[in-house]
C-alpha atoms as a PDB file:
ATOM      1  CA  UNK A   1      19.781   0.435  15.096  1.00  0.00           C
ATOM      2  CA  UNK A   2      20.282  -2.326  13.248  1.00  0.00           C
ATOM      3  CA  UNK A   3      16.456  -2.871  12.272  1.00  0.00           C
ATOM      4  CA  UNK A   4      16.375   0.911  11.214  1.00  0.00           C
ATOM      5  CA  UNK A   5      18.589   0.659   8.892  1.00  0.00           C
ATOM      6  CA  UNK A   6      17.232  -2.544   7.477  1.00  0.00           C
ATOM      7  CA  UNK A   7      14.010  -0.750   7.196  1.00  0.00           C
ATOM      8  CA  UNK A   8      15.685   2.238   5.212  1.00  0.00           C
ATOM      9  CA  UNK A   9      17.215  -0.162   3.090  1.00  0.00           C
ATOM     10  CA  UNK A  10      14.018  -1.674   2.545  1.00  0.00           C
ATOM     11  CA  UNK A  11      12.087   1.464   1.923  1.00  0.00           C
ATOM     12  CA  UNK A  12      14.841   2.644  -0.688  1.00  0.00           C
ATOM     13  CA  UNK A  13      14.569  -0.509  -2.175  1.00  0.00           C
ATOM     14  CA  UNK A  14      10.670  -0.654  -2.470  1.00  0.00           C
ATOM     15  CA  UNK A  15      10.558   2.915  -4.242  1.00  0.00           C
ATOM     16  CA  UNK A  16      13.365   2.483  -6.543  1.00  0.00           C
ATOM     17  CA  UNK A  17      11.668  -0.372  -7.981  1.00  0.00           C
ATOM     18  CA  UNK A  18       8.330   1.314  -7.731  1.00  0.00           C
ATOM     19  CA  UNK A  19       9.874   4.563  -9.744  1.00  0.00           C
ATOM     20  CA  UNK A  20      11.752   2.267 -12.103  1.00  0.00           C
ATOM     21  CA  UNK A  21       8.070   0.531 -13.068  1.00  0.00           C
ATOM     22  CA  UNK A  22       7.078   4.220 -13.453  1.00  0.00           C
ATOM     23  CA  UNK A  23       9.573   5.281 -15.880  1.00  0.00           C
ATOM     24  CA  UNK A  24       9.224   2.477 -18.721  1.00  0.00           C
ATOM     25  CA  UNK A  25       5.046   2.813 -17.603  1.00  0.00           C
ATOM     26  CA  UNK A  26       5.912   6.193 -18.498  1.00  0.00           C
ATOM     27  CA  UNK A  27       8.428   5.680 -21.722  1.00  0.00           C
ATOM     28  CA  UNK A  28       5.773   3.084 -23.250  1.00  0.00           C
ATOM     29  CA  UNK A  29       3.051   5.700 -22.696  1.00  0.00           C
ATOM     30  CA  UNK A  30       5.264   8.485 -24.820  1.00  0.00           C
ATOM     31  CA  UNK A  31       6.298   6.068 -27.514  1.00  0.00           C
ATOM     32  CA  UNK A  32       3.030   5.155 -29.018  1.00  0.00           C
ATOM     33  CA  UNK A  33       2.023   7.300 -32.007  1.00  0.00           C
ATOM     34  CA  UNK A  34      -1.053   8.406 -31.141  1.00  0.00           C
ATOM     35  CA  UNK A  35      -2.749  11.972 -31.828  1.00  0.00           C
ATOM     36  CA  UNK A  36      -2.628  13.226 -28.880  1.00  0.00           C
ATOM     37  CA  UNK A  37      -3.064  16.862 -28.262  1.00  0.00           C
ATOM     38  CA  UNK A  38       0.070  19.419 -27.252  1.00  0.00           C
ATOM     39  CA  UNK A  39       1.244  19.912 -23.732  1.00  0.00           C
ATOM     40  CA  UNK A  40       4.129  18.416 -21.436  1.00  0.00           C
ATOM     41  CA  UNK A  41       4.244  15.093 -19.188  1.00  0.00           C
ATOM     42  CA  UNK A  42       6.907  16.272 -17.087  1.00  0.00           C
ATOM     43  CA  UNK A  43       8.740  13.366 -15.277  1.00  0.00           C
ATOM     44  CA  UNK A  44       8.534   9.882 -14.206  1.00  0.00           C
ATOM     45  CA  UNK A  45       5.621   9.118 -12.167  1.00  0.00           C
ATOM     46  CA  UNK A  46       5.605  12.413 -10.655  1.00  0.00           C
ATOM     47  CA  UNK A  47       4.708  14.049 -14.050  1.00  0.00           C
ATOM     48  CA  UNK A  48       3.182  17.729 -13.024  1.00  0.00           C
ATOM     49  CA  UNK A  49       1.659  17.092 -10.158  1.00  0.00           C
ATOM     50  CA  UNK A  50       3.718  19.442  -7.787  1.00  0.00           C
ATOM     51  CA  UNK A  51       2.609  21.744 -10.505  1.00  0.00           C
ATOM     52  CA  UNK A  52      -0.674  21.261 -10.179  1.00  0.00           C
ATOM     53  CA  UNK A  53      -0.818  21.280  -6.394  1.00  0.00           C
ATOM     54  CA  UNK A  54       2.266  23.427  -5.063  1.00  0.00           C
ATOM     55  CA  UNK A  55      -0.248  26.682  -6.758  1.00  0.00           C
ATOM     56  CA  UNK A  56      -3.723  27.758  -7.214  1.00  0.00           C
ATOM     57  CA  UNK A  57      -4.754  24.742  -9.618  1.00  0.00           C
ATOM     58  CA  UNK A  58      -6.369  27.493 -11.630  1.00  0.00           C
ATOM     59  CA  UNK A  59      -3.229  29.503 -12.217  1.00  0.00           C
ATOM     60  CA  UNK A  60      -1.741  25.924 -13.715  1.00  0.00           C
ATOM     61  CA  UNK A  61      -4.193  25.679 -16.321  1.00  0.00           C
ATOM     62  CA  UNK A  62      -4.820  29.252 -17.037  1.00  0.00           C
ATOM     63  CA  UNK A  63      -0.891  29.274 -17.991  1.00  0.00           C
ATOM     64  CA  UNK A  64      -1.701  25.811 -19.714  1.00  0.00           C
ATOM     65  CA  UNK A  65      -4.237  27.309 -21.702  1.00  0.00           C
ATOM     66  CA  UNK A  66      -2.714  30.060 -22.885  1.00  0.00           C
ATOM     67  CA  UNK A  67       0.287  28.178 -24.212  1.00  0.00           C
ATOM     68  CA  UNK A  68      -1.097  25.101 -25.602  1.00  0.00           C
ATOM     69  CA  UNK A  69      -5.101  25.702 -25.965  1.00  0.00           C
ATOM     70  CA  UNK A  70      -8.327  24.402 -24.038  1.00  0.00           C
ATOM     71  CA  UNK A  71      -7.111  20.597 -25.004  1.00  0.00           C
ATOM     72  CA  UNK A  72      -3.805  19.755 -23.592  1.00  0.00           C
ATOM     73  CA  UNK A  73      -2.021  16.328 -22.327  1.00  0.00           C
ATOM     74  CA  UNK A  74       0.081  16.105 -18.550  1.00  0.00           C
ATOM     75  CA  UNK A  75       0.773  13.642 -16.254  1.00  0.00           C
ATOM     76  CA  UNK A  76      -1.180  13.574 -12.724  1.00  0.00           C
ATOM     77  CA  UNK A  77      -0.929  11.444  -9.796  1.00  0.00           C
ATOM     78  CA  UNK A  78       0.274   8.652 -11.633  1.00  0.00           C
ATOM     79  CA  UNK A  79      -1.724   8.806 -14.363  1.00  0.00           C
ATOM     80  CA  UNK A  80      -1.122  10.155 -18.358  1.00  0.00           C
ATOM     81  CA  UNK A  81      -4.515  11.745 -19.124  1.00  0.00           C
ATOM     82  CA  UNK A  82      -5.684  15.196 -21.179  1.00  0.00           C
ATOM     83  CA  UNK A  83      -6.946  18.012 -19.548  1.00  0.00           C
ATOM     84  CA  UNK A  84     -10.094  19.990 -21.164  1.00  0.00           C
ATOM     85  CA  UNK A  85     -11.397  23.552 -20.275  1.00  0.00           C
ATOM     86  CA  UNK A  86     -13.838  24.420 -22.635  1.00  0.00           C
ATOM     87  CA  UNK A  87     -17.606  23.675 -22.724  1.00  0.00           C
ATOM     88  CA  UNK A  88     -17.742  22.446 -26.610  1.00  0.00           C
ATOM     89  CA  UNK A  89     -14.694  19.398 -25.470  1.00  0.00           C
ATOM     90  CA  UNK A  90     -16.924  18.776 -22.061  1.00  0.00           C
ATOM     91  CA  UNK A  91     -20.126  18.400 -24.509  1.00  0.00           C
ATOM     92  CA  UNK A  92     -18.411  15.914 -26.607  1.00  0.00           C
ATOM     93  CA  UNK A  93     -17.277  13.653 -23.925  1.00  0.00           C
ATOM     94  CA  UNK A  94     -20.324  13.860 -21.697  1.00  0.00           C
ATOM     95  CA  UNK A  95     -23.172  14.150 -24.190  1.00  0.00           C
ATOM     96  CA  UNK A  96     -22.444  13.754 -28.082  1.00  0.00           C
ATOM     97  CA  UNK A  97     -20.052  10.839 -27.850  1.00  0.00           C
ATOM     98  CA  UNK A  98     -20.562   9.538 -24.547  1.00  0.00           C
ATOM     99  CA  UNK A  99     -20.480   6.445 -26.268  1.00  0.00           C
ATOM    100  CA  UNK A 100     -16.858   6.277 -26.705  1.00  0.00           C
ATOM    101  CA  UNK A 101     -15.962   7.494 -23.194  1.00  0.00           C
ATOM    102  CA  UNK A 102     -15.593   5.140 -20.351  1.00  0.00           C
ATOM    103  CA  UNK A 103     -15.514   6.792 -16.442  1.00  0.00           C
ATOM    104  CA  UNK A 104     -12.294   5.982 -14.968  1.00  0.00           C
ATOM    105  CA  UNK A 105     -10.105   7.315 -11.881  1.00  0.00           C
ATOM    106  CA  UNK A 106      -6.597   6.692 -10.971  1.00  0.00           C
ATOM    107  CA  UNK A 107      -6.002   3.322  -8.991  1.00  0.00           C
ATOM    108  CA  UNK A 108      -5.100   5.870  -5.997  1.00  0.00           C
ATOM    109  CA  UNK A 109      -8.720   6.945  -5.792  1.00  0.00           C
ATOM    110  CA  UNK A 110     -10.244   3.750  -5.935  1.00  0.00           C
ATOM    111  CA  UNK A 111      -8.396   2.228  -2.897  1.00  0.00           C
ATOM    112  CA  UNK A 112      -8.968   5.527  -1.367  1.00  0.00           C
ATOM    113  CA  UNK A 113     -13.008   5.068  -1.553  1.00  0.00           C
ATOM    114  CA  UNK A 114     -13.003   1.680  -2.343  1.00  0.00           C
ATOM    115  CA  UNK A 115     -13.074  -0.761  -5.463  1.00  0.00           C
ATOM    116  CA  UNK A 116     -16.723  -1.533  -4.581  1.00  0.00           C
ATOM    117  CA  UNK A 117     -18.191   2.484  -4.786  1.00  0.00           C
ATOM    118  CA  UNK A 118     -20.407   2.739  -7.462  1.00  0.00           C
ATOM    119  CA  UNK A 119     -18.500   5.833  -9.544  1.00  0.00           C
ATOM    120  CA  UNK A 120     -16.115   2.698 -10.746  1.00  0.00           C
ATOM    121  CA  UNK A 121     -19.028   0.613 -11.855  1.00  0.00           C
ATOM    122  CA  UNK A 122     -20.938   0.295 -15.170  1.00  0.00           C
ATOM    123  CA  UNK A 123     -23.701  -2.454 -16.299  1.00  0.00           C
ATOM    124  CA  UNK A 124     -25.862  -4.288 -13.738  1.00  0.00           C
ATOM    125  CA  UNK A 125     -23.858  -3.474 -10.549  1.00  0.00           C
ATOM    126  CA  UNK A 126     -24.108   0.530 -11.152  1.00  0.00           C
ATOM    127  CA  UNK A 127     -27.720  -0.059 -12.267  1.00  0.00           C
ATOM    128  CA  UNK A 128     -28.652  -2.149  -9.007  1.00  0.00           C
ATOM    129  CA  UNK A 129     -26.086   0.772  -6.467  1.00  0.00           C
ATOM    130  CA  UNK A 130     -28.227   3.439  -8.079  1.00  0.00           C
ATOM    131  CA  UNK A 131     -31.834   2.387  -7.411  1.00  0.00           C
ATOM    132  CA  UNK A 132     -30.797   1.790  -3.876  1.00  0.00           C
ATOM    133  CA  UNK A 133     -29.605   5.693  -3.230  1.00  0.00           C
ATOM    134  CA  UNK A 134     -32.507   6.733  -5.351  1.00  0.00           C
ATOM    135  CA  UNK A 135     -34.639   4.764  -3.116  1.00  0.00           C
ATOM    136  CA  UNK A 136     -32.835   6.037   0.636  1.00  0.00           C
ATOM    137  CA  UNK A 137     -33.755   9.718  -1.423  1.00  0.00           C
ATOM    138  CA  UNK A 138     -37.504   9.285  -2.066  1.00  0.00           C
ATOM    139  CA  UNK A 139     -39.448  12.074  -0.707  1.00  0.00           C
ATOM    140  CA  UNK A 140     -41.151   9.532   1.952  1.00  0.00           C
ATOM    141  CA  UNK A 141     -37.514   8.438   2.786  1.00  0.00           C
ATOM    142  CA  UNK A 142     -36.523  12.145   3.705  1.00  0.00           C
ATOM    143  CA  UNK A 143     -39.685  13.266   5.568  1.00  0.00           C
ATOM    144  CA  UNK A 144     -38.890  11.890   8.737  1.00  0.00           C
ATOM    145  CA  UNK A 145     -35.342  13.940   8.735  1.00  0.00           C
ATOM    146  CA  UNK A 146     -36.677  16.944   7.624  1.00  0.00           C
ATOM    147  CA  UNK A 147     -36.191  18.456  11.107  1.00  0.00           C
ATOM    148  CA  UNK A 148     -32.910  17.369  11.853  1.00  0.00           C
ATOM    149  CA  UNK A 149     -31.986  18.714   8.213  1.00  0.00           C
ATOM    150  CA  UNK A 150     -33.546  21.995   9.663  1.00  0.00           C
ATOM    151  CA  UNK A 151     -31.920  22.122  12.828  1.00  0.00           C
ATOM    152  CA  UNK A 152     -28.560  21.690  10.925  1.00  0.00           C
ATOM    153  CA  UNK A 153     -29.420  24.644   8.262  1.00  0.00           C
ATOM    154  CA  UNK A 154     -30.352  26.722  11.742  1.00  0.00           C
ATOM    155  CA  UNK A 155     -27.400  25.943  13.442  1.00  0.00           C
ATOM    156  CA  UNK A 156     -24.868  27.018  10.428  1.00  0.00           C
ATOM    157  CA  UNK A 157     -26.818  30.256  10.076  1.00  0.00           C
ATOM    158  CA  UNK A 158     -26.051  31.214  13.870  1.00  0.00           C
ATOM    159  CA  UNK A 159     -22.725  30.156  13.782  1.00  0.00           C
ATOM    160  CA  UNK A 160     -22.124  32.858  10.630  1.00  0.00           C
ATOM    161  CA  UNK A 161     -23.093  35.557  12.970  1.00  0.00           C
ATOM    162  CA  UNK A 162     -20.626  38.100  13.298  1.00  0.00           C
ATOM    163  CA  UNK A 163     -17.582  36.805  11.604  1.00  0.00           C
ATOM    164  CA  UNK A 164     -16.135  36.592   8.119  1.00  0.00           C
ATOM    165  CA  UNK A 165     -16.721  33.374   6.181  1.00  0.00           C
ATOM    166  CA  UNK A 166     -15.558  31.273   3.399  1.00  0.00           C
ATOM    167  CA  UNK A 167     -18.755  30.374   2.017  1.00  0.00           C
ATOM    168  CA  UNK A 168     -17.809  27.525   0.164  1.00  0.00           C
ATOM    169  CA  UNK A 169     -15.921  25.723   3.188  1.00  0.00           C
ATOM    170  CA  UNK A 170     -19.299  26.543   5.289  1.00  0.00           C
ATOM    171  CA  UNK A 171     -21.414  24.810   2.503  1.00  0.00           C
ATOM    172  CA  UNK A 172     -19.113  21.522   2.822  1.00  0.00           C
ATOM    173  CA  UNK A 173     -19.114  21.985   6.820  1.00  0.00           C
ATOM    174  CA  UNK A 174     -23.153  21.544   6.483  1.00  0.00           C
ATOM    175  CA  UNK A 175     -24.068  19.276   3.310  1.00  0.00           C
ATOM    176  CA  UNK A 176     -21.130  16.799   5.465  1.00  0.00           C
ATOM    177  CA  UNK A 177     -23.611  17.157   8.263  1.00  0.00           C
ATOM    178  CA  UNK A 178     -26.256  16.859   6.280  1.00  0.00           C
ATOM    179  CA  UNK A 179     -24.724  13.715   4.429  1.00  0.00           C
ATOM    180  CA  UNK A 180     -24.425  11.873   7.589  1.00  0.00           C
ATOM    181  CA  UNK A 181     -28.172  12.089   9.097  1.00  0.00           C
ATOM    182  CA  UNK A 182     -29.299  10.553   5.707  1.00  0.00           C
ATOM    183  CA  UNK A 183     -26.982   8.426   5.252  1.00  0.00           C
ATOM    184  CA  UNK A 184     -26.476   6.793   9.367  1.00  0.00           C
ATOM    185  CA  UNK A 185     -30.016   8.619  10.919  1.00  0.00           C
ATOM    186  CA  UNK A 186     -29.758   8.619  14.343  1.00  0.00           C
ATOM    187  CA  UNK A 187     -26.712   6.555  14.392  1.00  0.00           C
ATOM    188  CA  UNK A 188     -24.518   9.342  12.863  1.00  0.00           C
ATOM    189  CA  UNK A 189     -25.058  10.625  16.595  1.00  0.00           C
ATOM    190  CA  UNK A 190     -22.977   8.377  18.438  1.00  0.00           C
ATOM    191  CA  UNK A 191     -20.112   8.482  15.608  1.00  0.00           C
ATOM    192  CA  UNK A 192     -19.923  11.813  14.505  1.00  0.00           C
ATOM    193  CA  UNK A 193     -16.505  13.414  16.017  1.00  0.00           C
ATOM    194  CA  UNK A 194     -15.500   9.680  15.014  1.00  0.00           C
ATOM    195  CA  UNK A 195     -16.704   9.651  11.224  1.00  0.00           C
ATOM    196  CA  UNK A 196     -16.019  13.755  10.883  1.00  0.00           C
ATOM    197  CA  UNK A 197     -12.388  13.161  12.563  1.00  0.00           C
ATOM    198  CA  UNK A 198     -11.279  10.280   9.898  1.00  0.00           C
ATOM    199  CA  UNK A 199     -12.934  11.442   6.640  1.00  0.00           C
ATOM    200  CA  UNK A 200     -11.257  15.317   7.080  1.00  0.00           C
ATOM    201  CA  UNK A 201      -7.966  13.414   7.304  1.00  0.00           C
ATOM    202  CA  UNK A 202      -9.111  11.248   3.659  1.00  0.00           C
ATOM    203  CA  UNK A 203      -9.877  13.906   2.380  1.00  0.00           C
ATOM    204  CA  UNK A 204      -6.818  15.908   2.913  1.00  0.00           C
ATOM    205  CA  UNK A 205      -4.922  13.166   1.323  1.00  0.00           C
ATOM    206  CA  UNK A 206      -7.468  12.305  -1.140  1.00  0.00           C
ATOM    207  CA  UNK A 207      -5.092  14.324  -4.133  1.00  0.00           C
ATOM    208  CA  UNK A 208      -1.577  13.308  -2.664  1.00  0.00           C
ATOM    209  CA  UNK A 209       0.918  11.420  -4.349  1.00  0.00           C
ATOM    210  CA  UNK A 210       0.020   7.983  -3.889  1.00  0.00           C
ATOM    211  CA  UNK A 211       3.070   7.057  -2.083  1.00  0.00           C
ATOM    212  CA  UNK A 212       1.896   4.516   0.904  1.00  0.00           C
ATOM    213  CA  UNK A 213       4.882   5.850   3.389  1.00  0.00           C
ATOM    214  CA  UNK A 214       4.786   6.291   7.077  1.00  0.00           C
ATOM    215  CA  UNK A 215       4.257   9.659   6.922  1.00  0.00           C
ATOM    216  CA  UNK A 216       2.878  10.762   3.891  1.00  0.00           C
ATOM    217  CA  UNK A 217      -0.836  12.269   3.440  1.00  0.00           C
ATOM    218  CA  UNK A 218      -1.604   9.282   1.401  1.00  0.00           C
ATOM    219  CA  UNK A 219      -0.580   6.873   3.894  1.00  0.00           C
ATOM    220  CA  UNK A 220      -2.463   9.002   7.055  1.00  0.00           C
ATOM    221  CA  UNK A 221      -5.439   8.976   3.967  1.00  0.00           C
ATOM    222  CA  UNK A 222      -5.867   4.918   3.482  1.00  0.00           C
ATOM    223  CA  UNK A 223      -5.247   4.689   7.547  1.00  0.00           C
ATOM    224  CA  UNK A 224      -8.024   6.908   8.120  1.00  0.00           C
ATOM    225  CA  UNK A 225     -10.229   4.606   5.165  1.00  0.00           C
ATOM    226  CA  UNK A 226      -9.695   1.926   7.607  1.00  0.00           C
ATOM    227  CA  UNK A 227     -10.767   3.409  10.478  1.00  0.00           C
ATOM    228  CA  UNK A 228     -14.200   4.503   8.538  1.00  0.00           C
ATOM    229  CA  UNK A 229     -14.703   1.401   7.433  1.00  0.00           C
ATOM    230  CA  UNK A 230     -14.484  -0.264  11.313  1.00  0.00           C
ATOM    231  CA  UNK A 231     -17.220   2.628  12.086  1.00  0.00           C
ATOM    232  CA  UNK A 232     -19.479   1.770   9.216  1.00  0.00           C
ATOM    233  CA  UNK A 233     -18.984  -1.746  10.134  1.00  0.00           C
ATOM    234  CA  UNK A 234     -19.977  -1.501  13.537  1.00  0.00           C
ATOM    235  CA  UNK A 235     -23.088   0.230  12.595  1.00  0.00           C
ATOM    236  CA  UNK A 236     -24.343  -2.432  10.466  1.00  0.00           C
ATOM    237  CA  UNK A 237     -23.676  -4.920  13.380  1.00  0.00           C
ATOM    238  CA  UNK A 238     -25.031  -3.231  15.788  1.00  0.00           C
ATOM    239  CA  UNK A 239     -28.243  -2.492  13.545  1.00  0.00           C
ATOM    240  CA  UNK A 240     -28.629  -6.684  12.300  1.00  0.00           C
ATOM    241  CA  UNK A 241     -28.212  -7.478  16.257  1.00  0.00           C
ATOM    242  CA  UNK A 242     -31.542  -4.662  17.039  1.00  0.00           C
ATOM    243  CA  UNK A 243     -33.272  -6.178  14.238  1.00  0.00           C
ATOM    244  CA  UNK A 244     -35.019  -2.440  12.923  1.00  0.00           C
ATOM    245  CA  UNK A 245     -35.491  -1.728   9.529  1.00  0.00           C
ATOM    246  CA  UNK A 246     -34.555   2.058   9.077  1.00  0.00           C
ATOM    247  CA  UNK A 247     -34.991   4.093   5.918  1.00  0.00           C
ATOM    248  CA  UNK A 248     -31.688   6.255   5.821  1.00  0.00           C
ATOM    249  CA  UNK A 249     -29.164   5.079   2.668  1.00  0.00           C
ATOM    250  CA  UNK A 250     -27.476   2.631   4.876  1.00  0.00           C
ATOM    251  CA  UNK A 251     -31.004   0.689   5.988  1.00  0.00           C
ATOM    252  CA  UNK A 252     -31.257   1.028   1.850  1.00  0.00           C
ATOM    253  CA  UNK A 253     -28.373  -1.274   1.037  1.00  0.00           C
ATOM    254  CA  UNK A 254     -28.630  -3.458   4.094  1.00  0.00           C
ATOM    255  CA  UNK A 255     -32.204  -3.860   3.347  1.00  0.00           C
ATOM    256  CA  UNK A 256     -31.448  -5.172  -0.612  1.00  0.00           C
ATOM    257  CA  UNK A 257     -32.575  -8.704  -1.150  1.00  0.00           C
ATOM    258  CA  UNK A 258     -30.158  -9.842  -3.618  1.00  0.00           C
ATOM    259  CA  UNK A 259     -27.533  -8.470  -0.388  1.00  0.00           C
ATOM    260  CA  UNK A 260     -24.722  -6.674  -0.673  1.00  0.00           C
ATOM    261  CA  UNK A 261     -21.383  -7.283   1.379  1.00  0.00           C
ATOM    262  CA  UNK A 262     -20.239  -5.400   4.346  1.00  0.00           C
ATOM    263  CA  UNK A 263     -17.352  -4.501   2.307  1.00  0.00           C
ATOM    264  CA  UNK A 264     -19.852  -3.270  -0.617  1.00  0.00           C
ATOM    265  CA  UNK A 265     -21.479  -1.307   1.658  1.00  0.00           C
ATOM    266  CA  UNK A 266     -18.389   0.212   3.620  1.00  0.00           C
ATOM    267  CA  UNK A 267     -17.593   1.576   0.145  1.00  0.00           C
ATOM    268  CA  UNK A 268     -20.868   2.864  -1.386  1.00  0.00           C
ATOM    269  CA  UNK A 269     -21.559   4.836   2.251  1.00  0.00           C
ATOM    270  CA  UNK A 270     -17.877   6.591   2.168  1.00  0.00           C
ATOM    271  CA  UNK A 271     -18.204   7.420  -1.721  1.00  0.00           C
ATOM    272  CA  UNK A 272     -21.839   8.659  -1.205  1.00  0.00           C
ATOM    273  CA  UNK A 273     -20.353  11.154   1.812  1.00  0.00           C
ATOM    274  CA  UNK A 274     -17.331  12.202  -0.819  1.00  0.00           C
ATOM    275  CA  UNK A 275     -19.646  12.635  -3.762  1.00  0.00           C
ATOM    276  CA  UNK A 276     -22.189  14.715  -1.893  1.00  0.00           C
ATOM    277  CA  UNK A 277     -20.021  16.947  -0.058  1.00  0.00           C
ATOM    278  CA  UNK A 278     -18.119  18.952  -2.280  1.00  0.00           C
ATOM    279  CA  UNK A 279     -20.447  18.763  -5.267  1.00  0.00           C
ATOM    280  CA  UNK A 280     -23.607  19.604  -3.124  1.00  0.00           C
ATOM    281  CA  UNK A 281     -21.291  22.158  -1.069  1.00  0.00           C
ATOM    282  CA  UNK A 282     -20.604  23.907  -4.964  1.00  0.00           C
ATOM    283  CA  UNK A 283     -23.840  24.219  -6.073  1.00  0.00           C
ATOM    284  CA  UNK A 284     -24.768  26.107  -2.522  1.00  0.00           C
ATOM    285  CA  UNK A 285     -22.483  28.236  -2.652  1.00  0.00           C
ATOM    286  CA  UNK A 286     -23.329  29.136  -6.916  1.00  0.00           C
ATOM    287  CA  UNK A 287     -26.764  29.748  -5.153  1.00  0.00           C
ATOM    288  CA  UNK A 288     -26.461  31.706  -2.682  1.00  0.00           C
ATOM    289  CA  UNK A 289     -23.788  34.160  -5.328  1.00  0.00           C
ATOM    290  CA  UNK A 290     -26.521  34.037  -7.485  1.00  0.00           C
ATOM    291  CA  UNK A 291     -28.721  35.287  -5.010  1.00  0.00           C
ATOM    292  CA  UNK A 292     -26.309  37.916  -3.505  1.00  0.00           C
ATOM    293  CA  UNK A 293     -26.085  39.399  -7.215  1.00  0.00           C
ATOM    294  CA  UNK A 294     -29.849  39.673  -7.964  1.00  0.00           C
ATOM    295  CA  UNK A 295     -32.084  40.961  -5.158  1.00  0.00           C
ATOM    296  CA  UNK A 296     -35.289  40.872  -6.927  1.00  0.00           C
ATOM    297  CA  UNK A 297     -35.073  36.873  -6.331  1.00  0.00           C
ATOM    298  CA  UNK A 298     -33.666  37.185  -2.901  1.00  0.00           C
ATOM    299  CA  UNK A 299     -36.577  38.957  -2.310  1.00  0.00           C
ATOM    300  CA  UNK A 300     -39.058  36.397  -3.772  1.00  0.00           C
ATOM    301  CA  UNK A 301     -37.367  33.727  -2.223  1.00  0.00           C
ATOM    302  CA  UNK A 302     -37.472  35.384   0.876  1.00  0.00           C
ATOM    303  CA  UNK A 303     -40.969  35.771   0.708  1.00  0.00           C
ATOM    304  CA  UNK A 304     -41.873  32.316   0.109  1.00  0.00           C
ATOM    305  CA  UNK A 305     -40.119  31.265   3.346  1.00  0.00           C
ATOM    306  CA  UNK A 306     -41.778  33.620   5.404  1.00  0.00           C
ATOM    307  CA  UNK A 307     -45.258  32.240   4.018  1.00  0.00           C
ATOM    308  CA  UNK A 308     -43.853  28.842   4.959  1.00  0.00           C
ATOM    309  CA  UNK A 309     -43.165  30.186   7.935  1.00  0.00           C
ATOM    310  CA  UNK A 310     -46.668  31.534   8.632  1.00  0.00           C
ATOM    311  CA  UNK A 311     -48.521  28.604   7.305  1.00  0.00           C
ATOM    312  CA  UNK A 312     -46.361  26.338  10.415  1.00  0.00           C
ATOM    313  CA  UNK A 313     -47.554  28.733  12.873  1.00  0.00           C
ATOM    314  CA  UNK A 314     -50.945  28.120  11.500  1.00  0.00           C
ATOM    315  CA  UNK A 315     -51.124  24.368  11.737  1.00  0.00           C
ATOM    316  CA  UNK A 316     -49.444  24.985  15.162  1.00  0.00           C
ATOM    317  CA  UNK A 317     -46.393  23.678  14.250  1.00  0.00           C
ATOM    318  CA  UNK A 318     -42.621  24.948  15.788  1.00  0.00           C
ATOM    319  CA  UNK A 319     -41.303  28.012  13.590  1.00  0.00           C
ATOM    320  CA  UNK A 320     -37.493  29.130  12.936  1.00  0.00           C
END
């Protein structure tokens, strides 16, 4: 009983302190004159982020919109930053004066996917993480998993048979599959339910508050980080210990001469699975909308897989 209450104590203790750093964080972040655009920052540390999240995220910014305009400021996860909805902002940030702009994510994310991923790199290190994903994505790198990419695509399709689906949830279901065979190859066999398991619980706390409680999403989140990371590491040791060079993402940046860490790679693999699932999944499901909408390409489209389809039973090879 005793030790329970100790532990309270200490817990109490730990977040006061924590939410006391917040608030003059917070106070020396509304002081300074600077221009920044109209909008609200809410409270301490918390800011709006039950806003944000308690609703559709959409309805918060539609009703953020309307009442202070496409440029607004508010206080997320943590962080003080300004929210942008229209394409002209987006253009200046991404394209006309990239320049000035500097990609950054909360310190929540980065322990989340790890310090090492290349989204928090820029300069040599970024240039070096790309070439090696470029290189696991050649078309000669992809050809031998071209089938198993197939199969999955096959399986999804039968498994939409007479039910209703969210389309965009199926999309992430299969570009996670997907992500796996080229990122592990064969390996992602043995770990699947393992790796599938521990990244759905990440991901569930990837846009929690980062409070690192027993209990909390974030704190099941950076447990289940861990537990990825074991996974990726046994991988790579059981790979070295075979001695085969494979061409998937992870032979990529085992195979790089200048080396990376286990730790370097552990990150880059668990970004890479984050940054092509819901991205990839999006741009799916835009597709297949766009296809639903205009039947005159459905129709074209269609017809160039059936001639695919003919031209495999020609050369004798197995047909879908």
């Amino acid at each position: 009983m005793e030790f329970v209450s100790t532990l309270c104590l200490f817990t109490f203790i730990s977040f006061t302190l924590l939410l006391i750093h917040s608030i003059f964080k917070f106070l020396a972040f509304t002081s300074k004159k600077l221009p920044l655009p109209p909008g609200t920052l809410g409270l301490p540390y918390i800011g709006e982020t039950f806003q944000l999240y308690s609703q559709n995220p959409n309805v918060f910014f539609a009703s953020k919109v309307k009442k202070y305009g496409s440029i607004f400021k508010t206080y997320i996860l943590g962080c003080p930053c300004v929210m942008m909805s229209s394409p002209e902002a987006a253009k200046q940030v991404l394209v006309t004066r990239a320049n000035l702009f500097k990609p950054t994510f909360p310190a929540s994310k980065e322990r989340m996917l790890g310090k090492q991923a290349i989204f928090f790199h820029q300069g040599d290190y970024h240039s070096k993480l790309r070439k090696l994903v470029l290189q696991a994505f050649k078309p000669d790198s992809i050809r031998n998993i071209i089938p198993d990419i197939e199969s999955i695509a096959i399986t999804s399709l039968e498994s939409f048979e007479g039910r209703l689906i969210n389309t965009y949830q199926e999309m992430k279901t299969y570009t996670f599959n997907v992500a796996l065979i080229s990122i592990f190859g064969k390996d992602e066999f043995l770990y699947r339910e393992e790796l599938k398991k521990c990244y759905y619980i990440l991901e569930k706390g990837y846009n929690s508050m980062p409070i690192n409680l027993p209990g909390t999403l974030f704190n099941k989140a950076m447990k289940a980080r861990k537990e990825l990371a074991k996974i990726v590491a046994k991988i790579i040791s059981t790979r070295r210990e075979m001695k085969i060079d494979h061409s998937d993402l992870l032979g990529s940046f085992m195979g790089d001469k200048e080396g990376l860490t286990d730790e370097q790679i552990a990150d880059n693999v668990i970004g890479v699975i984050f940054a092509a699932r819901d991205t990839t999944a999006s741009v799916l499901t835009w597709i297949l909308k766009y296809l639903g909408e205009n039947p005159s390409v459905l129709q074209a489209v269609t017809e160039e897989q059936e001639n695919i389809m003919r031209t495999k039973e020609v050369n004798g090879e197995e047909k879908f």
